[in-house]
N, C-alpha and C. Protein backbone atom coordinates (compact mmCIF):
# COMPACT_ATOMS: atom_id res chain seq x y z
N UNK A 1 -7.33 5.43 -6.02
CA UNK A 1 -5.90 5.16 -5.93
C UNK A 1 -5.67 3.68 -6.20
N UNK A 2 -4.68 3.42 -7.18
CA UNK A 2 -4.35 2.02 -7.38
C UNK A 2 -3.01 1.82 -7.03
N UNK A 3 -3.59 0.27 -6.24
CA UNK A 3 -1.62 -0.41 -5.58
C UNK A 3 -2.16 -1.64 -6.28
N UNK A 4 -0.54 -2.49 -6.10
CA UNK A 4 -0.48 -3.82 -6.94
C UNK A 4 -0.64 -4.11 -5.14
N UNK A 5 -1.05 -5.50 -5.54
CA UNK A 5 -0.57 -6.34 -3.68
C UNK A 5 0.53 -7.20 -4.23
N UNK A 6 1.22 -7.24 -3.00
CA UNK A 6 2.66 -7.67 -2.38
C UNK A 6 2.69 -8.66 -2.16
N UNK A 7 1.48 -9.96 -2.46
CA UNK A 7 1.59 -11.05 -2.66
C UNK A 7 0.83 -12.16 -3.91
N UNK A 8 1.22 -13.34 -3.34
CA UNK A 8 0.92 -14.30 -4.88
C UNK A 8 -0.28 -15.27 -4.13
N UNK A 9 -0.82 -14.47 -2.97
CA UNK A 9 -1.53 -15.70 -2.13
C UNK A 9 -2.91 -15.11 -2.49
N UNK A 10 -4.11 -15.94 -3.30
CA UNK A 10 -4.91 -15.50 -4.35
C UNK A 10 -6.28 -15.35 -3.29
N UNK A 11 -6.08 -16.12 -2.26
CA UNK A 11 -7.26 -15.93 -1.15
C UNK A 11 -7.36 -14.42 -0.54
N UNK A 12 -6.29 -13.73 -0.36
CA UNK A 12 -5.86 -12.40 0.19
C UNK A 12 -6.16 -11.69 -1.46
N UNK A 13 -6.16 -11.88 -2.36
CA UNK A 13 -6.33 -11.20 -3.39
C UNK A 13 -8.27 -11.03 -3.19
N UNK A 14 -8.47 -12.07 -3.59
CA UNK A 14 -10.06 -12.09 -3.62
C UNK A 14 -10.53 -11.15 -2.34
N UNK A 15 -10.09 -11.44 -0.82
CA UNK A 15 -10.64 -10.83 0.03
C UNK A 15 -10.38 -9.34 0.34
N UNK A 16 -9.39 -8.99 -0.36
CA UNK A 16 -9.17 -7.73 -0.52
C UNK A 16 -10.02 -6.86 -1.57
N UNK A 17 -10.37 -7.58 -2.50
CA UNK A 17 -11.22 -7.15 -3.76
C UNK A 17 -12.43 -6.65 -3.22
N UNK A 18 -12.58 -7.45 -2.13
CA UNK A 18 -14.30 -7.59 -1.69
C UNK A 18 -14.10 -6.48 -1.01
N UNK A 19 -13.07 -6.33 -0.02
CA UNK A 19 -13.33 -5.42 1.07
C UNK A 19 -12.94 -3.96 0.67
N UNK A 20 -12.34 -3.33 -0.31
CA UNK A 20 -12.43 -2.11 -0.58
C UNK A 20 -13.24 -1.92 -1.55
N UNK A 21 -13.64 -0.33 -1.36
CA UNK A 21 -14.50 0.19 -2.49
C UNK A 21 -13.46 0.67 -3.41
N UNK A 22 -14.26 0.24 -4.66
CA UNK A 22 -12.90 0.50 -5.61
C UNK A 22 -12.80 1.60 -6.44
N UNK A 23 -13.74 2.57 -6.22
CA UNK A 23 -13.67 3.82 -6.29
C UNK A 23 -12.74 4.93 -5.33
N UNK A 24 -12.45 4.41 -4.27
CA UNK A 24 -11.05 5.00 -3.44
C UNK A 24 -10.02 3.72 -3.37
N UNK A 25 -10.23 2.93 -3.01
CA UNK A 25 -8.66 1.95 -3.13
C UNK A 25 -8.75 0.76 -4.03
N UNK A 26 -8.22 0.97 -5.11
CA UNK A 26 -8.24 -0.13 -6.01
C UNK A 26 -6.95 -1.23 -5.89
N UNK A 27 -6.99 -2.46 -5.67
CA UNK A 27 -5.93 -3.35 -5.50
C UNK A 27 -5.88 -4.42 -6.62
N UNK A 28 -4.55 -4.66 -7.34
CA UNK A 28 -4.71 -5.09 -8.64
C UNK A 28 -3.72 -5.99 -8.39
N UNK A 29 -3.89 -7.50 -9.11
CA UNK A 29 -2.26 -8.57 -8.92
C UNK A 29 -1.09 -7.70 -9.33
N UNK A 30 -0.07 -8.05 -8.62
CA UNK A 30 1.33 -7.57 -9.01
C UNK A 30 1.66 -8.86 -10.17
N UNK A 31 2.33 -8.07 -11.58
CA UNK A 31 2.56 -9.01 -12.67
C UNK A 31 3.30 -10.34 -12.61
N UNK A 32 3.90 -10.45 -11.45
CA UNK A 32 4.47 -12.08 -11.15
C UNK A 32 4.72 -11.64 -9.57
N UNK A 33 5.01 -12.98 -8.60
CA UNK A 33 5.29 -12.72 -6.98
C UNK A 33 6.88 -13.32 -6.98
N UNK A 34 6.75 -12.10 -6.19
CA UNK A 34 8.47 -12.06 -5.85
C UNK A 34 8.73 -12.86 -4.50
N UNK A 35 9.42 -13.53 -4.23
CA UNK A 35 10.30 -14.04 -3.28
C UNK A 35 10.67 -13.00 -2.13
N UNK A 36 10.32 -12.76 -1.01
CA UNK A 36 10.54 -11.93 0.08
C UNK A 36 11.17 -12.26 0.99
N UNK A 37 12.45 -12.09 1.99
CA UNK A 37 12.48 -12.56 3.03
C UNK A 37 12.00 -11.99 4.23
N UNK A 38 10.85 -12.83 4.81
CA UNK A 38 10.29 -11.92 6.23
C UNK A 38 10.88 -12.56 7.22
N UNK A 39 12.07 -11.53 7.52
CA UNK A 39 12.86 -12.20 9.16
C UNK A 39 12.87 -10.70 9.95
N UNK A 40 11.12 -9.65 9.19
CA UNK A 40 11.28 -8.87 10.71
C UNK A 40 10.84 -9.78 11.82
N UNK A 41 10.97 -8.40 12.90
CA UNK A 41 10.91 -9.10 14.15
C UNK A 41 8.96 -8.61 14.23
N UNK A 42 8.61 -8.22 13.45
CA UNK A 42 7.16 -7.79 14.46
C UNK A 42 6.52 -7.72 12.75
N UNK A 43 5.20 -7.43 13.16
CA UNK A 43 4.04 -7.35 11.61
C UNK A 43 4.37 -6.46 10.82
N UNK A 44 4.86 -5.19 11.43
CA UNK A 44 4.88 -3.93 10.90
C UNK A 44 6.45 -3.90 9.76
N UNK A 45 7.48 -4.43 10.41
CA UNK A 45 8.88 -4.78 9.83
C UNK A 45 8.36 -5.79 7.94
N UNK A 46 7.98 -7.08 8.51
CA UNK A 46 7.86 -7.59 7.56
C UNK A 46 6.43 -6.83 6.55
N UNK A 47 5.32 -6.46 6.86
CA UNK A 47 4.94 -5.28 5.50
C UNK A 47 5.55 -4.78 4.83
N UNK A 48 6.64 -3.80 5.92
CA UNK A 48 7.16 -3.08 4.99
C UNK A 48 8.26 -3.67 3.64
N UNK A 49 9.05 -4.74 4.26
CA UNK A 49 10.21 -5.55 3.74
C UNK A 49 8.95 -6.53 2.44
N UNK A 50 7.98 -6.23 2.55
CA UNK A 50 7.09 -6.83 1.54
C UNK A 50 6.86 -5.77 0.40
N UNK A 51 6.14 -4.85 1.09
CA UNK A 51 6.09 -3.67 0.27
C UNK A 51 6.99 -2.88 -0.50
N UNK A 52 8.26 -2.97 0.17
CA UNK A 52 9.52 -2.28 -0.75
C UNK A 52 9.93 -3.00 -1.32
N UNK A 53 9.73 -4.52 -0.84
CA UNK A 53 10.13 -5.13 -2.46
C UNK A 53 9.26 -5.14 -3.52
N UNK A 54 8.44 -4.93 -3.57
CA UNK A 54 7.76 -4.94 -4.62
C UNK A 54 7.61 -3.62 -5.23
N UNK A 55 8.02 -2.48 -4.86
CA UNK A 55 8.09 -1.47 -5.15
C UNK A 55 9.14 -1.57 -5.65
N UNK A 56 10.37 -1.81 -5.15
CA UNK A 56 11.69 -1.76 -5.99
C UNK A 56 11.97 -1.94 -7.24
N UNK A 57 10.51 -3.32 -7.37
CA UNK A 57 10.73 -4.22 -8.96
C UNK A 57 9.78 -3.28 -9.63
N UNK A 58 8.54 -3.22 -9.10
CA UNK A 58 7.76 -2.57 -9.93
C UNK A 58 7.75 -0.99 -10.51
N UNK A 59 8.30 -0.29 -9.20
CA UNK A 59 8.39 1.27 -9.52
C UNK A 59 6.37 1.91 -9.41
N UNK A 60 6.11 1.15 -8.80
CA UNK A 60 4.18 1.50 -8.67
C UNK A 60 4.40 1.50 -7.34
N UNK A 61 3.07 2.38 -6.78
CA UNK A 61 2.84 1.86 -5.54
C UNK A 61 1.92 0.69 -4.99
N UNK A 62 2.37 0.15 -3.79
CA UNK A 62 1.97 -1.51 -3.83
C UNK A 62 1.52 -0.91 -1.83
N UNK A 63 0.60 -2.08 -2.36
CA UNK A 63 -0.32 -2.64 -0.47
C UNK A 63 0.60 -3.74 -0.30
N UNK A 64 1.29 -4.10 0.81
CA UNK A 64 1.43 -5.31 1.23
C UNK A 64 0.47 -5.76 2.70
N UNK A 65 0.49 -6.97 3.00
CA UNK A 65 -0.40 -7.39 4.54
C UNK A 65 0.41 -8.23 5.30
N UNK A 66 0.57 -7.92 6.46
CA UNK A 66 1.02 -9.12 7.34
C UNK A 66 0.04 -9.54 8.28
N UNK A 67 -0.02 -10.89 8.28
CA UNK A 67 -1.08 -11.39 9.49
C UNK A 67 -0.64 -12.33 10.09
N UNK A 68 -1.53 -12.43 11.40
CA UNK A 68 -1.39 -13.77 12.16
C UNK A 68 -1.97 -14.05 13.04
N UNK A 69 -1.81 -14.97 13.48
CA UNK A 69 -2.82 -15.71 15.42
C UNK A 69 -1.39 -15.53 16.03
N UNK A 70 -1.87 -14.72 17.04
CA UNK A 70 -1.25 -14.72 18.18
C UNK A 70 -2.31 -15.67 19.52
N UNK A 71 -1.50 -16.67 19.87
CA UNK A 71 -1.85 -17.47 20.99
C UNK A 71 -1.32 -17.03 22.61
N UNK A 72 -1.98 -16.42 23.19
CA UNK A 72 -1.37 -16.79 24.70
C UNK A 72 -0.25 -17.49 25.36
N UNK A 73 -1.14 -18.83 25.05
CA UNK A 73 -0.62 -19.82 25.69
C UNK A 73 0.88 -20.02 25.00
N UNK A 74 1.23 -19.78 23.67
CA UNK A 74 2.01 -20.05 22.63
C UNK A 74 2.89 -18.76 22.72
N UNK A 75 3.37 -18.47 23.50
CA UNK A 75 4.00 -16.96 22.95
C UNK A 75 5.17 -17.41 22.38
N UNK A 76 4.62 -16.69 20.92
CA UNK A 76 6.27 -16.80 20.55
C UNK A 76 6.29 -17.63 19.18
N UNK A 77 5.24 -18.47 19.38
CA UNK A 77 5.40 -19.65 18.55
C UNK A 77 4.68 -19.37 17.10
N UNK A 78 3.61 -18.18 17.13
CA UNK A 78 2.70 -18.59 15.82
C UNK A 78 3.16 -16.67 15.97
N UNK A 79 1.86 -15.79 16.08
CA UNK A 79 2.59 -14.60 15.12
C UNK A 79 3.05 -13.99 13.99
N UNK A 80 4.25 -13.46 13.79
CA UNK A 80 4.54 -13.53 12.32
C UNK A 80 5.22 -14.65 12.05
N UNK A 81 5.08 -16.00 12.48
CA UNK A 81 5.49 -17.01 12.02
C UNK A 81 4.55 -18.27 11.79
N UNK A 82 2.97 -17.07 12.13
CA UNK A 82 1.85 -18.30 11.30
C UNK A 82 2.08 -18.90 10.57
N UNK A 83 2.43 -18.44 9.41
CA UNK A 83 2.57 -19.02 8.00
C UNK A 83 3.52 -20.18 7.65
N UNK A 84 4.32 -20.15 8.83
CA UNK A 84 5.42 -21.45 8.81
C UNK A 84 5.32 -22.28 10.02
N UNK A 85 4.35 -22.02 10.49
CA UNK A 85 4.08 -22.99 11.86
C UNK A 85 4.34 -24.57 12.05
N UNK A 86 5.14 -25.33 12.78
CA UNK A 86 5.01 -26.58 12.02
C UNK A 86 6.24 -26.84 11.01
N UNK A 87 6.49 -25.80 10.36
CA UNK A 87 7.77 -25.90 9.22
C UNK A 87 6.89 -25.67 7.81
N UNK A 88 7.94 -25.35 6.95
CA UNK A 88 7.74 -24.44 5.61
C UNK A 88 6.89 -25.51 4.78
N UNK A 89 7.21 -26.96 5.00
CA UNK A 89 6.40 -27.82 3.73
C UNK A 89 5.37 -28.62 4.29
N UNK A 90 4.56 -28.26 5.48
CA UNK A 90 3.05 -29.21 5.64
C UNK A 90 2.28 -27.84 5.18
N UNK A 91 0.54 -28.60 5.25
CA UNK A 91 -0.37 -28.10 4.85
C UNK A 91 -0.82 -27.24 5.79
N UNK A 92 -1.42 -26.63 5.76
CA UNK A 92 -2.23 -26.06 6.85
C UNK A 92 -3.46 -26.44 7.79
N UNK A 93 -4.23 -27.93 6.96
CA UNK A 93 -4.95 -28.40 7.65
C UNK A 93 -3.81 -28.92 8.98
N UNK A 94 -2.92 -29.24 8.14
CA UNK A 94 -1.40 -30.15 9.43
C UNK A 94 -1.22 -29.07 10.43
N UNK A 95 -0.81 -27.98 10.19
CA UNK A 95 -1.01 -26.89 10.80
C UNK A 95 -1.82 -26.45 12.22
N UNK A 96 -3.18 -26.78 11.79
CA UNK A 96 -4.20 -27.17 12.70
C UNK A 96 -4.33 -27.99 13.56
N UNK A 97 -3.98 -28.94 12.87
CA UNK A 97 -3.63 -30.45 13.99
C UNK A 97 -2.66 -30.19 15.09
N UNK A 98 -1.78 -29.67 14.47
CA UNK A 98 -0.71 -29.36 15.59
C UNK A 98 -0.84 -28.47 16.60
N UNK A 99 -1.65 -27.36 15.69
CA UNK A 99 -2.15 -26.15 17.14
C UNK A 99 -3.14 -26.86 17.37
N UNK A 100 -3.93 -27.47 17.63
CA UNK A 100 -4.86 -27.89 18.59
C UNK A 100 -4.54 -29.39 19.30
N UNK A 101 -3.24 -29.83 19.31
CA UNK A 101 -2.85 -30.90 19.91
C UNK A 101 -1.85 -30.08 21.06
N UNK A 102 -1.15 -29.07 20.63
CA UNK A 102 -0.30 -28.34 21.22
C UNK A 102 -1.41 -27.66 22.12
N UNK A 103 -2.08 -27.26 22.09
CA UNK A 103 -3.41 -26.73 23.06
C UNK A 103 -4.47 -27.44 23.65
N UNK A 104 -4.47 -29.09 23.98
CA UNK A 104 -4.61 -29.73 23.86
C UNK A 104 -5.07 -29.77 25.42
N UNK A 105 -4.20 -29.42 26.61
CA UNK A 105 -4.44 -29.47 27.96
C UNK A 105 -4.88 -28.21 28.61
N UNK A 106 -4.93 -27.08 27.31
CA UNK A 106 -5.77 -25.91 27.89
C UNK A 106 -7.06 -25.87 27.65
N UNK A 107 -8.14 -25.19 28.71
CA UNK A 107 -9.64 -24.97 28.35
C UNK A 107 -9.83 -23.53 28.79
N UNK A 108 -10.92 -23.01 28.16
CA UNK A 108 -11.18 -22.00 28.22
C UNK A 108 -10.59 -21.09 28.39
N UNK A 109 -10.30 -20.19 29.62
CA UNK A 109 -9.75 -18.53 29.08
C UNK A 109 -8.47 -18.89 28.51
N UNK A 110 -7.97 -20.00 29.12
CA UNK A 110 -6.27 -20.28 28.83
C UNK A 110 -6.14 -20.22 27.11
N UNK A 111 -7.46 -20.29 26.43
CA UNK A 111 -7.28 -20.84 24.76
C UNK A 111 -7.38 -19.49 24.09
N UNK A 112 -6.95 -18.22 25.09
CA UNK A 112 -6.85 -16.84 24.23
C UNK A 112 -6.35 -16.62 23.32
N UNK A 113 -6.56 -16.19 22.21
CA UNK A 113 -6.06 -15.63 20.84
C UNK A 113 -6.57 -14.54 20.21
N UNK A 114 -5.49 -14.11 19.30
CA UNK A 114 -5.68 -12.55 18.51
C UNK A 114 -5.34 -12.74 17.08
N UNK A 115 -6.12 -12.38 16.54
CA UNK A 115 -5.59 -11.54 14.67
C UNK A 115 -5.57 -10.51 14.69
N UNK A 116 -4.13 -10.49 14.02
CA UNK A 116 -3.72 -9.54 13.78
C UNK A 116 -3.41 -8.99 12.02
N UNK A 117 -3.40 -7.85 11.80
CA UNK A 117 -3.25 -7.64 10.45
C UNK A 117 -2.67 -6.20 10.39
N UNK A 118 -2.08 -6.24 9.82
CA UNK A 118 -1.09 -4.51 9.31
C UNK A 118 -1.09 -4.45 7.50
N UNK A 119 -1.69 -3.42 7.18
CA UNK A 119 -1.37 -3.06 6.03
C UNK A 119 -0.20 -1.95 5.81
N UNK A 120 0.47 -1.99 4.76
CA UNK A 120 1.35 -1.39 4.42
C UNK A 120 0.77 -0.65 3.19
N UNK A 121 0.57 0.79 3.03
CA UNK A 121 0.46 1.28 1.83
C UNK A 121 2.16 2.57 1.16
N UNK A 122 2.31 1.92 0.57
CA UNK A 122 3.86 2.42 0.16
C UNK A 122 3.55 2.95 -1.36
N UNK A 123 3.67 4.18 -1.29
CA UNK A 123 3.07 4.79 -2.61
C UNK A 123 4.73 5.27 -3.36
N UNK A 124 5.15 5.49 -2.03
CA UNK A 124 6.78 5.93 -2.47
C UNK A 124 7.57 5.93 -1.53
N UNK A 125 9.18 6.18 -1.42
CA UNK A 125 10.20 5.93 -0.23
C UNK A 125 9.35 7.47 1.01
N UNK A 126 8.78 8.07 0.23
CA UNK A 126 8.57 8.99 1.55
C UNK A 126 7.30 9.27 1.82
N UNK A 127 6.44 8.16 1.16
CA UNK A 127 5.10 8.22 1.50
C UNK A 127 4.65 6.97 1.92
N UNK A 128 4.46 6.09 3.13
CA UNK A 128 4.42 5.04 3.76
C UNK A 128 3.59 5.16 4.80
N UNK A 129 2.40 4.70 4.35
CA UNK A 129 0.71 4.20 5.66
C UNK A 129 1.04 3.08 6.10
N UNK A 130 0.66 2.88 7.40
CA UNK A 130 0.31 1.69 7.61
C UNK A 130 -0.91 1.75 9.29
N UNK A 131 -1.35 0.35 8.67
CA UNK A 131 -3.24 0.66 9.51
C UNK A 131 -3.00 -1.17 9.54
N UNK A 132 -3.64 -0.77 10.76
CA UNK A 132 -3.90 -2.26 11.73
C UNK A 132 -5.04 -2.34 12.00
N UNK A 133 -5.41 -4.11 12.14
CA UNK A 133 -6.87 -4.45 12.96
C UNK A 133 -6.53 -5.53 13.49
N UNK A 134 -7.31 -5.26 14.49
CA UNK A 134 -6.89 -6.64 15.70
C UNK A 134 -8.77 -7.24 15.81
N UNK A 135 -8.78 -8.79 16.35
CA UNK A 135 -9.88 -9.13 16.80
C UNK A 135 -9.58 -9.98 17.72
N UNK A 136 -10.05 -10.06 18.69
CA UNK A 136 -9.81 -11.30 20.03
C UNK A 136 -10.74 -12.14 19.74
N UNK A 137 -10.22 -13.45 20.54
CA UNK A 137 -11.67 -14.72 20.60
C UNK A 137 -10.50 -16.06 21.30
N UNK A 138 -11.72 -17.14 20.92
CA UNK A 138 -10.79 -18.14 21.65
C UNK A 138 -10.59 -19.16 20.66
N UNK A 139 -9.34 -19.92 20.60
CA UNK A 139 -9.29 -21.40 19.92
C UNK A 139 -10.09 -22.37 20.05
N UNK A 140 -10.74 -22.58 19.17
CA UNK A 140 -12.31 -23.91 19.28
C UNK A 140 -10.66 -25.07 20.20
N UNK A 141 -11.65 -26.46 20.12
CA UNK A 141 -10.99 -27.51 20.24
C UNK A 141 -11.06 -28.31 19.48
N UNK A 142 -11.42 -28.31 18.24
CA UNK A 142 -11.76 -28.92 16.78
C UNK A 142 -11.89 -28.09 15.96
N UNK A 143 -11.53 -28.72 14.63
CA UNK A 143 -11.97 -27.34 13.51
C UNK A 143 -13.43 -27.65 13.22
N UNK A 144 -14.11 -26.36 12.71
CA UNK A 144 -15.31 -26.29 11.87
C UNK A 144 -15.56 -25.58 10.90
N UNK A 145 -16.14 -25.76 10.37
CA UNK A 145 -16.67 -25.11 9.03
C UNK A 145 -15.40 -25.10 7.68
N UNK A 146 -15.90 -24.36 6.64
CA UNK A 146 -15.06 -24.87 5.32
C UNK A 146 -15.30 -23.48 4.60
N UNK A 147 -15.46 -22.34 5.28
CA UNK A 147 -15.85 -21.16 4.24
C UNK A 147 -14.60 -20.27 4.29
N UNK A 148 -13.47 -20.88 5.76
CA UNK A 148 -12.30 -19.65 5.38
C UNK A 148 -11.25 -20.37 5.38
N UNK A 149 -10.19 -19.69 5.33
CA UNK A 149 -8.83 -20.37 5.09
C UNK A 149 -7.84 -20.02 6.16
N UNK A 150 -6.41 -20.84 5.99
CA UNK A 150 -5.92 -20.73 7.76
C UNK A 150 -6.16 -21.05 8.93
N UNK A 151 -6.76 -20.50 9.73
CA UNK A 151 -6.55 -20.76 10.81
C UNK A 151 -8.17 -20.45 11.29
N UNK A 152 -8.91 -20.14 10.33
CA UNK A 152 -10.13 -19.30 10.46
C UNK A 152 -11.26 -20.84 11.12
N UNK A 153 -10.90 -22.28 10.49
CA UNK A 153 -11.61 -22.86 11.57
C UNK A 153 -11.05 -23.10 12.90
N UNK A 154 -10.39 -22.28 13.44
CA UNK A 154 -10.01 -23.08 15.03
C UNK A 154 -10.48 -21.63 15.61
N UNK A 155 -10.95 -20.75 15.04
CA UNK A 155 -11.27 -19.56 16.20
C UNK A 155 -12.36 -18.86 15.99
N UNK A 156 -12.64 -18.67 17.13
CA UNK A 156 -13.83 -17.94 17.44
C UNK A 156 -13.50 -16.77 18.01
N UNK A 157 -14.24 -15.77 17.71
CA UNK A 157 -14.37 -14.41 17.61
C UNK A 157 -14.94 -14.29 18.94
N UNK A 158 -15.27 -13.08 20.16
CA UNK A 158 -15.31 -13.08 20.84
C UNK A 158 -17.32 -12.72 21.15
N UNK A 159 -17.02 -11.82 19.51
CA UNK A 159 -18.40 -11.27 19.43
C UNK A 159 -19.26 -12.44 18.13
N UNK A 160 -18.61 -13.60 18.26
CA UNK A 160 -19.56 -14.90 18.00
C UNK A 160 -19.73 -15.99 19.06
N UNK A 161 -18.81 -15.64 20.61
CA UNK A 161 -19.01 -16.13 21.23
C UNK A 161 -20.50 -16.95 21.35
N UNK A 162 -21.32 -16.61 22.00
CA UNK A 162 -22.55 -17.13 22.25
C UNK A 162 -22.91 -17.70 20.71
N UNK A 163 -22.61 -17.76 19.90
CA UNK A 163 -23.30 -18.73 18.67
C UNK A 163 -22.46 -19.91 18.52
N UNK A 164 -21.76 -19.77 19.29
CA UNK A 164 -20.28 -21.22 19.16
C UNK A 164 -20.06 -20.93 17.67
N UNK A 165 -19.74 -19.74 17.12
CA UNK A 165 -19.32 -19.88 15.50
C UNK A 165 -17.76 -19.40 15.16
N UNK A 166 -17.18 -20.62 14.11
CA UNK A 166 -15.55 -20.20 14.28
C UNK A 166 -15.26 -19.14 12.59
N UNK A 167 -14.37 -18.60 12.35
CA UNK A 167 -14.18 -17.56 11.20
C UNK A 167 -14.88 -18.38 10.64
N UNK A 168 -14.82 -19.84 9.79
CA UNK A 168 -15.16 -20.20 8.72
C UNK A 168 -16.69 -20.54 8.73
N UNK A 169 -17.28 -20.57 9.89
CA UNK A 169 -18.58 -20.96 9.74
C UNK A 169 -19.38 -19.58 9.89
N UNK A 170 -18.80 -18.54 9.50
CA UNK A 170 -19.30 -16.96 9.23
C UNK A 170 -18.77 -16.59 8.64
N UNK A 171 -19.04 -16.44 7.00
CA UNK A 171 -18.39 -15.85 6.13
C UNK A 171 -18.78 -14.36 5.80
N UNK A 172 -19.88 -14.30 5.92
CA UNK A 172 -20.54 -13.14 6.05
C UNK A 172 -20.15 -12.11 7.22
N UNK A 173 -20.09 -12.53 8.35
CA UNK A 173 -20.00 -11.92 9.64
C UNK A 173 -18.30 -11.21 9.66
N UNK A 174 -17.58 -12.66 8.82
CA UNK A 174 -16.37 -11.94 8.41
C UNK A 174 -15.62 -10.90 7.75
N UNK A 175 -16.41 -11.31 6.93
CA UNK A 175 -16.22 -10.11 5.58
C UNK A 175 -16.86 -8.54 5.94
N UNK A 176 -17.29 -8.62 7.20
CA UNK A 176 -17.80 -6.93 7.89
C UNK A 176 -16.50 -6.63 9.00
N UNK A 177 -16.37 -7.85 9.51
CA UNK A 177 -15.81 -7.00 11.12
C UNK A 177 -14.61 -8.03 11.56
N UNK A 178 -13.84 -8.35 10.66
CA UNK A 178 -13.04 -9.20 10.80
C UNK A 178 -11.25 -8.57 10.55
N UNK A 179 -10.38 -8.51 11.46
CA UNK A 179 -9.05 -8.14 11.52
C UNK A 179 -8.77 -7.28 10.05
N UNK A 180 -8.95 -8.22 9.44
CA UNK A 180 -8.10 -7.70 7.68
C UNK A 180 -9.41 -6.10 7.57
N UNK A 181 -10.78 -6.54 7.84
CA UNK A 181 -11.58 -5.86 7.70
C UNK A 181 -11.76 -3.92 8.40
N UNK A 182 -11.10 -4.65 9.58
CA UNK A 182 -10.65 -3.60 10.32
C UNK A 182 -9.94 -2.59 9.76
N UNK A 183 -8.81 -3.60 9.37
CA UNK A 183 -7.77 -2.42 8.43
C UNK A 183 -7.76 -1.56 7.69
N UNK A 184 -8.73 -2.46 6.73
CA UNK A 184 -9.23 -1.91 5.31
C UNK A 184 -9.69 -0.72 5.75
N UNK A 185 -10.91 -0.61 6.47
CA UNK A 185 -11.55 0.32 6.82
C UNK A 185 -10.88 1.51 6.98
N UNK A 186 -10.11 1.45 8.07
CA UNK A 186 -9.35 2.48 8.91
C UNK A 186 -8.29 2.85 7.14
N UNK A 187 -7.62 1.95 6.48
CA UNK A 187 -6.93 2.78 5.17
C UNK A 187 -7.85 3.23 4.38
N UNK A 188 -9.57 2.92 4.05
CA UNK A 188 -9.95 3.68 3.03
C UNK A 188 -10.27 4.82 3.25
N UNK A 189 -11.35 4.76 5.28
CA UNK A 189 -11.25 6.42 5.48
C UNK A 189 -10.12 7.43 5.12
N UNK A 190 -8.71 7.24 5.52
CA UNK A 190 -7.65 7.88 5.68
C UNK A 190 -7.34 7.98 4.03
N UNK A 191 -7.61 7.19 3.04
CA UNK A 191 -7.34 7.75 1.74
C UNK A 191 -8.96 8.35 0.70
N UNK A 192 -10.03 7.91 1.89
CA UNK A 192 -10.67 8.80 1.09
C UNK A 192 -10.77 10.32 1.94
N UNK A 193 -10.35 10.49 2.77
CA UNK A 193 -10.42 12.40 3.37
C UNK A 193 -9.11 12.66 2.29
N UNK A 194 -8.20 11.83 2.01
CA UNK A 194 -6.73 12.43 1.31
C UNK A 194 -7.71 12.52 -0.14
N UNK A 195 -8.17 11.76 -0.29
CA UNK A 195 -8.57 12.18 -2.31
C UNK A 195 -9.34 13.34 -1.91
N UNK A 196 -10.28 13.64 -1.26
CA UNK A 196 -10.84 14.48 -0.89
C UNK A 196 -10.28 15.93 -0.91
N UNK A 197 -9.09 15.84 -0.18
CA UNK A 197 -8.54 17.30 0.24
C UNK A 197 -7.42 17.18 -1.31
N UNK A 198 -7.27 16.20 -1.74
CA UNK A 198 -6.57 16.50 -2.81
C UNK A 198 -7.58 17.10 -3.84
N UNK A 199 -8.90 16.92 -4.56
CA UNK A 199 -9.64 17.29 -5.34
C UNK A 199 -9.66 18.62 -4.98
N UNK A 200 -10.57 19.17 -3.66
CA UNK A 200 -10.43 20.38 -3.12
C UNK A 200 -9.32 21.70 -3.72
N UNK A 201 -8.11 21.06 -3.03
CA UNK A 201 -6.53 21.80 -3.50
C UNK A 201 -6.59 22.39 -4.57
N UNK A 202 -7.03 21.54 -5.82
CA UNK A 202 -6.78 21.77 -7.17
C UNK A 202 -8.38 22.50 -8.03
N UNK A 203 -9.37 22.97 -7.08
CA UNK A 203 -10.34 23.93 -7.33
C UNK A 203 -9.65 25.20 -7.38
């Protein structure tokens, strides 16, 4: 099955490439990125408001993703409003600086955090998946490593705990069992039993 993705952000392209088999879910650039406004209120709202737009223009069916760090201590603040944390025009290393200055007087359990990720698979107005993965861990107090992007040096995974290792200094470890990874998973089972019972049908 082939979808375009629902965005122009080329890091989510690549890591999506990697993580499905592309013999059941094939994910291909959408021919230019459209302008979206995400003012849902939760992950699942803005997918979809991703996904139907791009369906609208294209007339294909399209994957969109929403992600984010959810902080504890921060409720409210990062979420589906990772991506603008800070405001729409710093970097994301700036980004960092700020969540870990803003977290600055918490230690340990207090530095709880989650990724989160929702895929949207929108094949048509009346055919609409959507599959989540979550991972817990805690906010380092410095960034490390240089292998992921976002937010991936300030956190640690819960099940890298004991190696003190944050997303980016496990790229490998990521690319198996990591939020987006989760997802994937849980949509390729669910569309490979569907190709499945679809081949079947037509014996």
């Amino acid at each position: 099955m082939e979808f375009i993705l629902a965005s122009g952000n080329q890091h989510k392209a690549q890591e999506f490439d990697e993580l499905f088999d592309s013999k059941i879910i094939k994910i291909i650039p959408a021919p230019k990125s459209i302008d979206i406004i995400e003012d849902g209120t939760n992950y699942y709202e803005n997918a979809l408001k991703k996904a139907k737009g791009y369906y609208d223009i294209f007339k294909t069916p399209v994957m969109s993703d929403d992600s984010g760090v959810d902080v504890e201590a921060l409720p409210g603040e990062l979420g589906i409003y990772s991506a603008r944390f800070g405001g729409e025009k710093i970097s994301f290393p700036e980004r960092i600086e700020l969540l870990l200055e803003k977290m600055r007087t918490f230690s340990g359990q207090e530095r709880r955090a989650s990724f989160t990720c929702v895929l949207c698979f929108y094949q048509n107005p009346d055919e609409i998946y959507y599959f989540t993965g979550k991972i817990r861990g805690l906010l380092d107090t410095r960034s490390r490593g240089d292998q992921g992007f976002g937010y991936d040096p300030v956190f640690i995974p819960d099940e890298l705990m004991e190696k003190d290792l944050t997303y980016a200094m496990a790229p490998d470890w990521k690319k198996d069992n990591s939020h987006r990874a989760k997802a994937c998973k849980k949509a390729q089972d669910f569309f490979s039993q569907t190709h499945c019972q679809s081949k079947k049908s037509t014996i």
